[in-house]
PDB file of N, CA and C in Angstrom:
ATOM      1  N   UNK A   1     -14.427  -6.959 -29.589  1.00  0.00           N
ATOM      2  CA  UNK A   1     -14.419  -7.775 -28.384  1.00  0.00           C
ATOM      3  C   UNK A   1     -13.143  -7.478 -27.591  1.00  0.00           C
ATOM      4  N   UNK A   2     -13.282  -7.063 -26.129  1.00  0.00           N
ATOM      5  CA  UNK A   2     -11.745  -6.828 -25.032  1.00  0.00           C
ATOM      6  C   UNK A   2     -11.469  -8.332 -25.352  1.00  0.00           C
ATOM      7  N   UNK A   3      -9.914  -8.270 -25.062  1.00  0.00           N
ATOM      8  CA  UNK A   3      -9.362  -9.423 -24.482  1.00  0.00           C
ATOM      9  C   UNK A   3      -8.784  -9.429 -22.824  1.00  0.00           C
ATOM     10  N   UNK A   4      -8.994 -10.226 -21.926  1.00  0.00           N
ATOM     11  CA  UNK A   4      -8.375 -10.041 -21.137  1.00  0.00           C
ATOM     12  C   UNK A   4      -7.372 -11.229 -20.723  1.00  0.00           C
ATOM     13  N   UNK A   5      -6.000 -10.666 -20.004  1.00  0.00           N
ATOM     14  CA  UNK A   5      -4.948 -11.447 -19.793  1.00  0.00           C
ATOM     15  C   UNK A   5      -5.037 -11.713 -18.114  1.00  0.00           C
ATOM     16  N   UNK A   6      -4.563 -12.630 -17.469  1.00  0.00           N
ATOM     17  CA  UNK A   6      -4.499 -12.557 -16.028  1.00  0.00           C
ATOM     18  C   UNK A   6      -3.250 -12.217 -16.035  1.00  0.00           C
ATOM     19  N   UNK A   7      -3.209 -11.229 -14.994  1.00  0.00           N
ATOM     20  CA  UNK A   7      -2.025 -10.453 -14.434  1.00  0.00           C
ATOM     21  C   UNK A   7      -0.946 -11.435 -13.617  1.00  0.00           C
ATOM     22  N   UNK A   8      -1.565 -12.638 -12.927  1.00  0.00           N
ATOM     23  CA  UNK A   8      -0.406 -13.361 -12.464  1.00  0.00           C
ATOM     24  C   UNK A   8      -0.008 -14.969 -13.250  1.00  0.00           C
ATOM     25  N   UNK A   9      -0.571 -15.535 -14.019  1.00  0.00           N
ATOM     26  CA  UNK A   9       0.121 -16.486 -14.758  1.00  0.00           C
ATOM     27  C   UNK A   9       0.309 -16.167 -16.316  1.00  0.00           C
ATOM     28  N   UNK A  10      -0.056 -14.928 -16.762  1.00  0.00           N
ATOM     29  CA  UNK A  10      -0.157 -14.232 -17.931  1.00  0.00           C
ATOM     30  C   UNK A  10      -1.498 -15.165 -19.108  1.00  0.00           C
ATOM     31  N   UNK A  11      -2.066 -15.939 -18.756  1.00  0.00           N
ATOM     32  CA  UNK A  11      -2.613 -16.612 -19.254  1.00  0.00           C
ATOM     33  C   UNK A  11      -4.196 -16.042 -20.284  1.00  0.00           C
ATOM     34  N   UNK A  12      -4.259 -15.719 -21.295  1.00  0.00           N
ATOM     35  CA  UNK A  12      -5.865 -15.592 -21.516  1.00  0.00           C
ATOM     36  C   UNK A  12      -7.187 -15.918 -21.107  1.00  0.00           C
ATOM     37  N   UNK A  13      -7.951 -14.884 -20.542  1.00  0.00           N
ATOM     38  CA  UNK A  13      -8.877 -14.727 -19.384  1.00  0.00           C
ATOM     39  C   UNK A  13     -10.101 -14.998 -21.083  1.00  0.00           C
ATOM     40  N   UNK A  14     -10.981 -16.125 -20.874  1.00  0.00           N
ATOM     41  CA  UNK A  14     -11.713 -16.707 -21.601  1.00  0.00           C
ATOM     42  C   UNK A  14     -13.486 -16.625 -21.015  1.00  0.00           C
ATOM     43  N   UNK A  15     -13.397 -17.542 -19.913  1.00  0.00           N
ATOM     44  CA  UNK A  15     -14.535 -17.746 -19.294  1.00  0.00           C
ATOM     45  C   UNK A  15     -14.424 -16.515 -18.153  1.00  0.00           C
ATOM     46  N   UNK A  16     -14.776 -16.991 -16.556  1.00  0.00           N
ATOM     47  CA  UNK A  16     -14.965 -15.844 -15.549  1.00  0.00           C
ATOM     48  C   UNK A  16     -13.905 -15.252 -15.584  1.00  0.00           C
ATOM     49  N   UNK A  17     -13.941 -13.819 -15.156  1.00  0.00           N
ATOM     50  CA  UNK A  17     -12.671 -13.157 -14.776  1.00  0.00           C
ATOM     51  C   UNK A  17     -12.992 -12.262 -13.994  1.00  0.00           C
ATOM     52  N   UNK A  18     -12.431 -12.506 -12.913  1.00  0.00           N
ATOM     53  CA  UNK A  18     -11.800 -11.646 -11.574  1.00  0.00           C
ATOM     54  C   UNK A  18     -11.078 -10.363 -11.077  1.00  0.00           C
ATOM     55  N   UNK A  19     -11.426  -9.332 -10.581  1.00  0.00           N
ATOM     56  CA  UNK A  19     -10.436  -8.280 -10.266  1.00  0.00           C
ATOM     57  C   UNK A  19     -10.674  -8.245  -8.938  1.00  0.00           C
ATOM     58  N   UNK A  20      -9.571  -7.931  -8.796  1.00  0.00           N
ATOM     59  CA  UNK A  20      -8.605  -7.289  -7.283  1.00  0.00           C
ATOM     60  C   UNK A  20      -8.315  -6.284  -7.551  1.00  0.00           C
ATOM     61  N   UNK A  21      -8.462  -5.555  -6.115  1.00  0.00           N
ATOM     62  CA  UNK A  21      -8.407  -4.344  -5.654  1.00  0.00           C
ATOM     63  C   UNK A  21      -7.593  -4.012  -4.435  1.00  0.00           C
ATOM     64  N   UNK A  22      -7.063  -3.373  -4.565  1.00  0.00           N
ATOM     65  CA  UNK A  22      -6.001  -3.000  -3.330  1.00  0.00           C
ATOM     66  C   UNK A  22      -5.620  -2.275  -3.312  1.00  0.00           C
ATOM     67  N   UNK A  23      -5.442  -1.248  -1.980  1.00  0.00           N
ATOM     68  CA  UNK A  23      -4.800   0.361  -1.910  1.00  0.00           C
ATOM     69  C   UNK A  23      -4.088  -0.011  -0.584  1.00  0.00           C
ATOM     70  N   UNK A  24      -3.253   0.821  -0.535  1.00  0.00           N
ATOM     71  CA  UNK A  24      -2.080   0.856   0.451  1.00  0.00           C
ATOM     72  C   UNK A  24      -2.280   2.460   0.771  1.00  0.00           C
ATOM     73  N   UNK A  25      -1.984   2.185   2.008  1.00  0.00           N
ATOM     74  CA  UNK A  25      -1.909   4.088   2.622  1.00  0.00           C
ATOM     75  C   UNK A  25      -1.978   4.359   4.412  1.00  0.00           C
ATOM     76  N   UNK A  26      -1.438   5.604   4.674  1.00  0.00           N
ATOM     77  CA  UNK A  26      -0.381   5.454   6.181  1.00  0.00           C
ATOM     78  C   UNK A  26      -1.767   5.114   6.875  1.00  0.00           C
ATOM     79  N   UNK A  27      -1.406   4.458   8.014  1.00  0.00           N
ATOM     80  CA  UNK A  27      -2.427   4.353   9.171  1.00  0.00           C
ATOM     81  C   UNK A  27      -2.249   5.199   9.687  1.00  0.00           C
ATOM     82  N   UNK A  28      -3.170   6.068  10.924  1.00  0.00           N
ATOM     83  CA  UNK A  28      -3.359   6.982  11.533  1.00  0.00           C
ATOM     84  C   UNK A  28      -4.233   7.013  12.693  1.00  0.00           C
ATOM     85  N   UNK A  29      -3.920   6.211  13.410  1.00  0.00           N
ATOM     86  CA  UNK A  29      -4.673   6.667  15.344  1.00  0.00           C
ATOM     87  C   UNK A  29      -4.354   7.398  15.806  1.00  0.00           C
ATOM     88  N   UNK A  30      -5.358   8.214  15.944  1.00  0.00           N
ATOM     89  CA  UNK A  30      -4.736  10.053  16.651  1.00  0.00           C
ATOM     90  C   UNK A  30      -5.028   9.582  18.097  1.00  0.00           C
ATOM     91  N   UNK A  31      -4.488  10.381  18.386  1.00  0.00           N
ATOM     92  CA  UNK A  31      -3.963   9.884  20.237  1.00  0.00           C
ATOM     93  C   UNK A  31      -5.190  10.369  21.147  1.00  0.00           C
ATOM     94  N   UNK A  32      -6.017   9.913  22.151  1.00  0.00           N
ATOM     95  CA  UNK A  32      -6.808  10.940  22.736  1.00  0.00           C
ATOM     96  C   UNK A  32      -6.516  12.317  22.749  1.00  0.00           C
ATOM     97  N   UNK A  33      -7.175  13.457  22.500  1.00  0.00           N
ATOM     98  CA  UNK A  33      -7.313  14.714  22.880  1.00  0.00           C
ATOM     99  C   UNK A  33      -7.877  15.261  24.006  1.00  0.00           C
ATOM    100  N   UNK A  34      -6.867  15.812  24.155  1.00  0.00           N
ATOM    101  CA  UNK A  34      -6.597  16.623  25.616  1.00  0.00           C
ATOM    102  C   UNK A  34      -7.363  17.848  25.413  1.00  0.00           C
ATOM    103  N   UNK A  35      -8.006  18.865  26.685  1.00  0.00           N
ATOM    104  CA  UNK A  35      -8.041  19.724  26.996  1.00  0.00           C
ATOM    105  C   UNK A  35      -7.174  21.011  26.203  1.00  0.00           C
ATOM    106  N   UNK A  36      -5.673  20.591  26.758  1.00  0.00           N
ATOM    107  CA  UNK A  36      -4.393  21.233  26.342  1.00  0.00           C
ATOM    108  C   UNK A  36      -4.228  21.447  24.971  1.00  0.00           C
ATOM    109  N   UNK A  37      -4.682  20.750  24.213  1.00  0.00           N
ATOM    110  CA  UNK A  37      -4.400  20.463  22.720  1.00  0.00           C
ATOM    111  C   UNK A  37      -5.068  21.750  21.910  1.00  0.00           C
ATOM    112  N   UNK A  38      -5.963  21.817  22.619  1.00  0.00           N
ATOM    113  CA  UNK A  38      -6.888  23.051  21.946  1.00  0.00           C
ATOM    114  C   UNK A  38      -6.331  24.462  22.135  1.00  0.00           C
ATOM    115  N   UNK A  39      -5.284  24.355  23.468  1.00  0.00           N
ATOM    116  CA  UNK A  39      -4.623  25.499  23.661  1.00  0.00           C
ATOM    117  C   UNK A  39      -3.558  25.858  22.418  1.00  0.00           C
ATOM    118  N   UNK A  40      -2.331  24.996  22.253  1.00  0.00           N
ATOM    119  CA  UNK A  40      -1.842  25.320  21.099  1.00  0.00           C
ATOM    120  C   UNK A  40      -2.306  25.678  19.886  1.00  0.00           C
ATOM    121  N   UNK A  41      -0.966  26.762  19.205  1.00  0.00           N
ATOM    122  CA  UNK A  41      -1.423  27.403  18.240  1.00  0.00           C
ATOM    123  C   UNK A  41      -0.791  26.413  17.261  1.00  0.00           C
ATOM    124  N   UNK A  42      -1.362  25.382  16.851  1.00  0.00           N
ATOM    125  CA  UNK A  42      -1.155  24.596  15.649  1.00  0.00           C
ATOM    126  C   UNK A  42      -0.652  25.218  14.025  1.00  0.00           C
ATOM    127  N   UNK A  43      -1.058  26.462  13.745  1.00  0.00           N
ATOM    128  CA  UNK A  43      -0.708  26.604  12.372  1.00  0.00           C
ATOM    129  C   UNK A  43       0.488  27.214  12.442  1.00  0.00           C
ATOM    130  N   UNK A  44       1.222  28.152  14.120  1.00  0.00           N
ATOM    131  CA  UNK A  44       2.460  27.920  14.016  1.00  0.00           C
ATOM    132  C   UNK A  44       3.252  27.041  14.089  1.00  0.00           C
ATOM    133  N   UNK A  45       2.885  25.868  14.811  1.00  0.00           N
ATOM    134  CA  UNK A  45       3.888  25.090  14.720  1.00  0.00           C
ATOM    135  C   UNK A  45       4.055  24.279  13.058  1.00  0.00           C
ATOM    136  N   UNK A  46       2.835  24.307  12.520  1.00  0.00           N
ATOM    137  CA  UNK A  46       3.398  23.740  11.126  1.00  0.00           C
ATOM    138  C   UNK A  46       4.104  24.509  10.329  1.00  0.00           C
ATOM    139  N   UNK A  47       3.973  26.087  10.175  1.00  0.00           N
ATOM    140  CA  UNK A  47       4.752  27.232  10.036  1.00  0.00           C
ATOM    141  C   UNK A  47       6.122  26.245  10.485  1.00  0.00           C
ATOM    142  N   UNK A  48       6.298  26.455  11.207  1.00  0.00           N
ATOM    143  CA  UNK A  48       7.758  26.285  11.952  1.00  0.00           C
ATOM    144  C   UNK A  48       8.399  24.813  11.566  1.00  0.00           C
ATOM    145  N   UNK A  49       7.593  23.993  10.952  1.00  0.00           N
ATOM    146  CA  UNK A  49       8.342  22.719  10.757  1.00  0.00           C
ATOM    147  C   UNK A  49       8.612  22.474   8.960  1.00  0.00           C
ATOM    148  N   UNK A  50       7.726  23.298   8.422  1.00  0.00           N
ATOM    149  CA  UNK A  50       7.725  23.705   7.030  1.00  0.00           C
ATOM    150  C   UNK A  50       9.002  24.509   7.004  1.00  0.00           C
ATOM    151  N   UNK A  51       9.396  25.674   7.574  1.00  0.00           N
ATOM    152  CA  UNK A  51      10.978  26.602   7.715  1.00  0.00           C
ATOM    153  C   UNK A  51      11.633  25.677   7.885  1.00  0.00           C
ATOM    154  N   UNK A  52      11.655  24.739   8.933  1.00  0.00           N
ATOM    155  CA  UNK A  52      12.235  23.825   9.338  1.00  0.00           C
ATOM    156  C   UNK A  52      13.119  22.616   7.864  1.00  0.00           C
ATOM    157  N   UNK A  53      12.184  22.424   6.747  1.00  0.00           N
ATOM    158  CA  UNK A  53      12.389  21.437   6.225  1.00  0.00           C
ATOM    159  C   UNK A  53      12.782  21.710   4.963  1.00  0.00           C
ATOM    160  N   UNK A  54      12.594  23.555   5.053  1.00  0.00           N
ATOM    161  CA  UNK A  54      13.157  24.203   3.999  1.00  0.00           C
ATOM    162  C   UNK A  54      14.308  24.761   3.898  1.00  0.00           C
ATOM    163  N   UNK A  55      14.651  25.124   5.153  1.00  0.00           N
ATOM    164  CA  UNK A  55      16.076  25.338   5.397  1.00  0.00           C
ATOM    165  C   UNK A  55      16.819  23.837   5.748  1.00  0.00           C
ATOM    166  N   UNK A  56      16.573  22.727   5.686  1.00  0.00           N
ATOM    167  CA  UNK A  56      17.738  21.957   5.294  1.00  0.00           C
ATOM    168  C   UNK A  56      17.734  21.348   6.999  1.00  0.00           C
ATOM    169  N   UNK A  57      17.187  21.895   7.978  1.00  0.00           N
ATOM    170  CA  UNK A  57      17.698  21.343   9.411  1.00  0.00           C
ATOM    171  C   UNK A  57      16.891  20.080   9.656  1.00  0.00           C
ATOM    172  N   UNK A  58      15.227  20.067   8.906  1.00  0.00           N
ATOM    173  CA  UNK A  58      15.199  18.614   9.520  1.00  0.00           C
ATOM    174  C   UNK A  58      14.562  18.008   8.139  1.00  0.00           C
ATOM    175  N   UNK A  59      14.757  16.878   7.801  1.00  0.00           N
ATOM    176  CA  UNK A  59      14.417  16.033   6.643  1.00  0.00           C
ATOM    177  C   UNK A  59      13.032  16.086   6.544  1.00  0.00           C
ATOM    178  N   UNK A  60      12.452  16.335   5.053  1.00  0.00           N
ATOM    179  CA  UNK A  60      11.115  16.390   4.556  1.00  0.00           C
ATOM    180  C   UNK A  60      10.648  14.480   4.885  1.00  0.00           C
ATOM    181  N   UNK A  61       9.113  14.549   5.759  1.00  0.00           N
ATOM    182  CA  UNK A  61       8.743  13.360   5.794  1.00  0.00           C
ATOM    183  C   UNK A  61       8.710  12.318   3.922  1.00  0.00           C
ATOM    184  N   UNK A  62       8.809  10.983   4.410  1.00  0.00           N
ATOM    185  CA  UNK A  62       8.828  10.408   2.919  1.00  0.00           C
ATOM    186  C   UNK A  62       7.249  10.030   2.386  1.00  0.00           C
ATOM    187  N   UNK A  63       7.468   9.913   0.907  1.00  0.00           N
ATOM    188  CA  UNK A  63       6.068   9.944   0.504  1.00  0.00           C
ATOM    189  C   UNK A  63       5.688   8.795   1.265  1.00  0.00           C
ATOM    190  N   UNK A  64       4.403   8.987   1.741  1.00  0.00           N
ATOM    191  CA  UNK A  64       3.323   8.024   2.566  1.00  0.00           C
ATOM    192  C   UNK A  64       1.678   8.340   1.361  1.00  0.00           C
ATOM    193  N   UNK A  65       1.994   8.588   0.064  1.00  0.00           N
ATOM    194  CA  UNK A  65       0.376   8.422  -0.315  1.00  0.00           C
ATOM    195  C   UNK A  65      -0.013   7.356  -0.885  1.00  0.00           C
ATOM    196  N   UNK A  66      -1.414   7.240  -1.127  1.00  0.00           N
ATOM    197  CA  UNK A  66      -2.316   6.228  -0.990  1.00  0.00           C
ATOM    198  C   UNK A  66      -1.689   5.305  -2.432  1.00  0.00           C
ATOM    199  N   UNK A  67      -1.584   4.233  -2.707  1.00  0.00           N
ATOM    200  CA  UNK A  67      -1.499   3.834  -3.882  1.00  0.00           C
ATOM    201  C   UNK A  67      -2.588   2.866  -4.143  1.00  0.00           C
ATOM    202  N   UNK A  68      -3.069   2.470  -4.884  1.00  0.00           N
ATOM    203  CA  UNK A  68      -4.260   2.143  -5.556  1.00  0.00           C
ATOM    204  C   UNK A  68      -4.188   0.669  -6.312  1.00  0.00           C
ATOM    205  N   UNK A  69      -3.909  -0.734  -6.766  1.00  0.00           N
ATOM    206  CA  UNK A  69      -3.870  -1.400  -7.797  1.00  0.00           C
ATOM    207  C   UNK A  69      -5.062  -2.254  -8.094  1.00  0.00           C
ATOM    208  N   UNK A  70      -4.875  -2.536  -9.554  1.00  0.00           N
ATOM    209  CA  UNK A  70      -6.257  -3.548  -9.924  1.00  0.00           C
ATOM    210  C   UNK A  70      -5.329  -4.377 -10.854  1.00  0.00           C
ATOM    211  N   UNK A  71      -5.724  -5.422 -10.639  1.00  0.00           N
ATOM    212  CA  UNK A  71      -5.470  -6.818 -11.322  1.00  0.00           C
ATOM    213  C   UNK A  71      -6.497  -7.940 -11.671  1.00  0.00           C
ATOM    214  N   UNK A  72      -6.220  -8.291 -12.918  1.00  0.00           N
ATOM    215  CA  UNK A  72      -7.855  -9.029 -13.472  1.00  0.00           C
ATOM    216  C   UNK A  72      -7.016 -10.802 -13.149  1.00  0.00           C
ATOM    217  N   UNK A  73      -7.974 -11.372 -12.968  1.00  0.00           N
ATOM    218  CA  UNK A  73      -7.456 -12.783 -12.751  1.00  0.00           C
ATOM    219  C   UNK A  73      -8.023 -13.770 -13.069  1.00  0.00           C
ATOM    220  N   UNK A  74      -7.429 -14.942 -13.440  1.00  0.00           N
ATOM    221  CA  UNK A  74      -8.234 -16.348 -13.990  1.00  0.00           C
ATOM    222  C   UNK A  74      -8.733 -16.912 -12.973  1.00  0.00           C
ATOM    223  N   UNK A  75      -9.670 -17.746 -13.013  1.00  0.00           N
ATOM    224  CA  UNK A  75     -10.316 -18.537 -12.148  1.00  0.00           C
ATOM    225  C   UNK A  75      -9.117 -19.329 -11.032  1.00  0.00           C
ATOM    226  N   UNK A  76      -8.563 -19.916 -11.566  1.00  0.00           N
ATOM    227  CA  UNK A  76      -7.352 -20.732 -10.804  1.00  0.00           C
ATOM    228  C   UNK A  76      -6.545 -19.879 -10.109  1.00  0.00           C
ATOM    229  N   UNK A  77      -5.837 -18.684 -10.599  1.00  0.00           N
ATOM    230  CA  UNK A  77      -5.367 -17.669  -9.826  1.00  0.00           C
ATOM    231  C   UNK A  77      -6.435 -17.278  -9.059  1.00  0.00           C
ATOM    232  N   UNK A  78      -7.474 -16.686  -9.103  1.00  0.00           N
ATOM    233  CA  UNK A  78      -8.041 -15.848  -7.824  1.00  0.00           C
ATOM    234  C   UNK A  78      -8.139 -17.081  -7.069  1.00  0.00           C
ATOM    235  N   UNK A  79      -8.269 -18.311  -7.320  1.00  0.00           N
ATOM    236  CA  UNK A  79      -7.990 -19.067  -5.702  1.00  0.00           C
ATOM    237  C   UNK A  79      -6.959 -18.844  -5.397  1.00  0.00           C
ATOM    238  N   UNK A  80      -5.741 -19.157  -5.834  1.00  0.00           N
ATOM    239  CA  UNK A  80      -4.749 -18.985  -5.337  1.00  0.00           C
ATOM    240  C   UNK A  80      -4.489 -18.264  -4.479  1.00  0.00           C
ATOM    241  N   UNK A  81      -4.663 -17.145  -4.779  1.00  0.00           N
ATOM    242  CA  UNK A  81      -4.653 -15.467  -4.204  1.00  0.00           C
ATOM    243  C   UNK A  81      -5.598 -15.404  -3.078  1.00  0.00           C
ATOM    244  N   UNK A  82      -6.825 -15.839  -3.203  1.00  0.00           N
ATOM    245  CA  UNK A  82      -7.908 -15.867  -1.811  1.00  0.00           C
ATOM    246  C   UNK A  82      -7.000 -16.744  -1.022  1.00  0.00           C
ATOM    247  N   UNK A  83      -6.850 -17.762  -1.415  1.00  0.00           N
ATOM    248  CA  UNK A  83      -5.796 -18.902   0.031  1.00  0.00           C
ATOM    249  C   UNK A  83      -5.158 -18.166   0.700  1.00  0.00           C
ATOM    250  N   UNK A  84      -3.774 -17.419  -0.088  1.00  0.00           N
ATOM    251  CA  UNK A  84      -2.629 -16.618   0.314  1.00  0.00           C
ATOM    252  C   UNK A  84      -2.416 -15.494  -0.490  1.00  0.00           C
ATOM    253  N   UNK A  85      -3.480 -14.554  -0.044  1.00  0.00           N
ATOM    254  CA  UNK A  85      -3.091 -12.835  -0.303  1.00  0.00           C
ATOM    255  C   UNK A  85      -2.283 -12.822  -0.541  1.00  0.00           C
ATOM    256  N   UNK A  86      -1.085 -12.570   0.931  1.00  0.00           N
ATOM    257  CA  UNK A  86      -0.366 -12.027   0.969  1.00  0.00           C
ATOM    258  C   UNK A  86       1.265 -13.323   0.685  1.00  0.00           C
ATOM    259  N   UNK A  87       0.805 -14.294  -0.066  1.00  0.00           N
ATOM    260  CA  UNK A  87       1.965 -14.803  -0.435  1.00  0.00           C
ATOM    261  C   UNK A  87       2.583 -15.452   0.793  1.00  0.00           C
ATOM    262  N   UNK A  88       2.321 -15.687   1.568  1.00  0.00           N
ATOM    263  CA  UNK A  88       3.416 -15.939   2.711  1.00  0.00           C
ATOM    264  C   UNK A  88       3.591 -17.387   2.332  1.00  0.00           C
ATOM    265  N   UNK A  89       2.976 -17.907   1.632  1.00  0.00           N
ATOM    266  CA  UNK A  89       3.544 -19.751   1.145  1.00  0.00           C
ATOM    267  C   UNK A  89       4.820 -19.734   0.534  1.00  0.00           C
ATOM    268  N   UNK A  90       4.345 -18.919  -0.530  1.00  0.00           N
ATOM    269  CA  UNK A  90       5.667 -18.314  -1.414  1.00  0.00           C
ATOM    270  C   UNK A  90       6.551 -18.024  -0.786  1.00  0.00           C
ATOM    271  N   UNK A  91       6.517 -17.379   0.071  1.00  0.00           N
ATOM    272  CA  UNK A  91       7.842 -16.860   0.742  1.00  0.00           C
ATOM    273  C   UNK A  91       8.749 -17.828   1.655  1.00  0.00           C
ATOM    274  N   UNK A  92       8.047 -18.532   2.116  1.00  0.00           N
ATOM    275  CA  UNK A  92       8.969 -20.175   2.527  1.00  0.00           C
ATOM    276  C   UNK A  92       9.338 -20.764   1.740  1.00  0.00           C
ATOM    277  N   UNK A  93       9.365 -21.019   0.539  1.00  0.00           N
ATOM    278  CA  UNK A  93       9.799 -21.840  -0.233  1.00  0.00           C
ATOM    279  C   UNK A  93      10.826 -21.121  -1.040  1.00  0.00           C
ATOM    280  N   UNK A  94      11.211 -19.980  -0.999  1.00  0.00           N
ATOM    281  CA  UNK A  94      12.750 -19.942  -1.114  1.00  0.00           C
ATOM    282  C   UNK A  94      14.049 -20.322  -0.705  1.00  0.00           C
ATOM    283  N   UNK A  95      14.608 -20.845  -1.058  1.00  0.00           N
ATOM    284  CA  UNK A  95      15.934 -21.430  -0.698  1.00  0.00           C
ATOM    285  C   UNK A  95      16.997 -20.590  -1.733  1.00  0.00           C
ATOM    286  N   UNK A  96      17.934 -20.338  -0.600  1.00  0.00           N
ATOM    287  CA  UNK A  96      18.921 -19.459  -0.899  1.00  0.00           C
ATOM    288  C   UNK A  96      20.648 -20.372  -1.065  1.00  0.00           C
ATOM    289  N   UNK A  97      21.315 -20.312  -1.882  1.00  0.00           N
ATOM    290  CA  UNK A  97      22.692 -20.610  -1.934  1.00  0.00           C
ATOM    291  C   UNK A  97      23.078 -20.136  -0.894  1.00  0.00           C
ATOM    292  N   UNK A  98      24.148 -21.884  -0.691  1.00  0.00           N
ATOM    293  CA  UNK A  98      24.859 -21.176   0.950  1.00  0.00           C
ATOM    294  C   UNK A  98      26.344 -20.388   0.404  1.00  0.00           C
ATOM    295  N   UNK A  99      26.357 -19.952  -0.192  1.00  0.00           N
ATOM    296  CA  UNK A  99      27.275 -19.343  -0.839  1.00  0.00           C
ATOM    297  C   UNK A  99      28.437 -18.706   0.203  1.00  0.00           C
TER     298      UNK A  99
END
């Protein structure tokens, strides 16, 4: 028999259990295309920005790939989580030392 744990109150997943799914990855609206666009020779210019990033003159872009997570959840957590995805309750209710 699996056992399963919920990923956010660590609690033993008994009766229903829930997964979440979520991937993260760059957005991309390509700009209307022009006429002009078709004129350039595109595989030089990536030529040229690849030299570019190998000789040191302009910084290699940072990783932007897709990341992927799954998390199994108890009944009481996946409400939680449907209310506020993204936590933003949580995030008001920090209080910081006025240090």
């Amino acid at each position: 028999m699996r056992h399963f744990t919920c990923d956010l109150c660590g609690d033993s997943i008994h009766d229903d259990r829930y997964v979440v799914k979520m991937e993260i990855f760059a957005a991309f609206d390509p700009d209307e295309l022009k006429e002009s666009d078709f004129d350039s020779d595109t595989l030089a210019a990536v030529s040229e920005q690849i030299a570019a990033i190998e000789s040191g003159i302009v910084e290699a872009p940072s990783d932007s790939s897709a990341q992927r997570f799954r998390f199994d959840l108890c009944e009481g957590c996946r409400t939680r989580f449907a209310d506020d995805p993204l936590a933003r309750d949580a995030m008001g209710r920090v209080n910081f030392s006025e240090n």
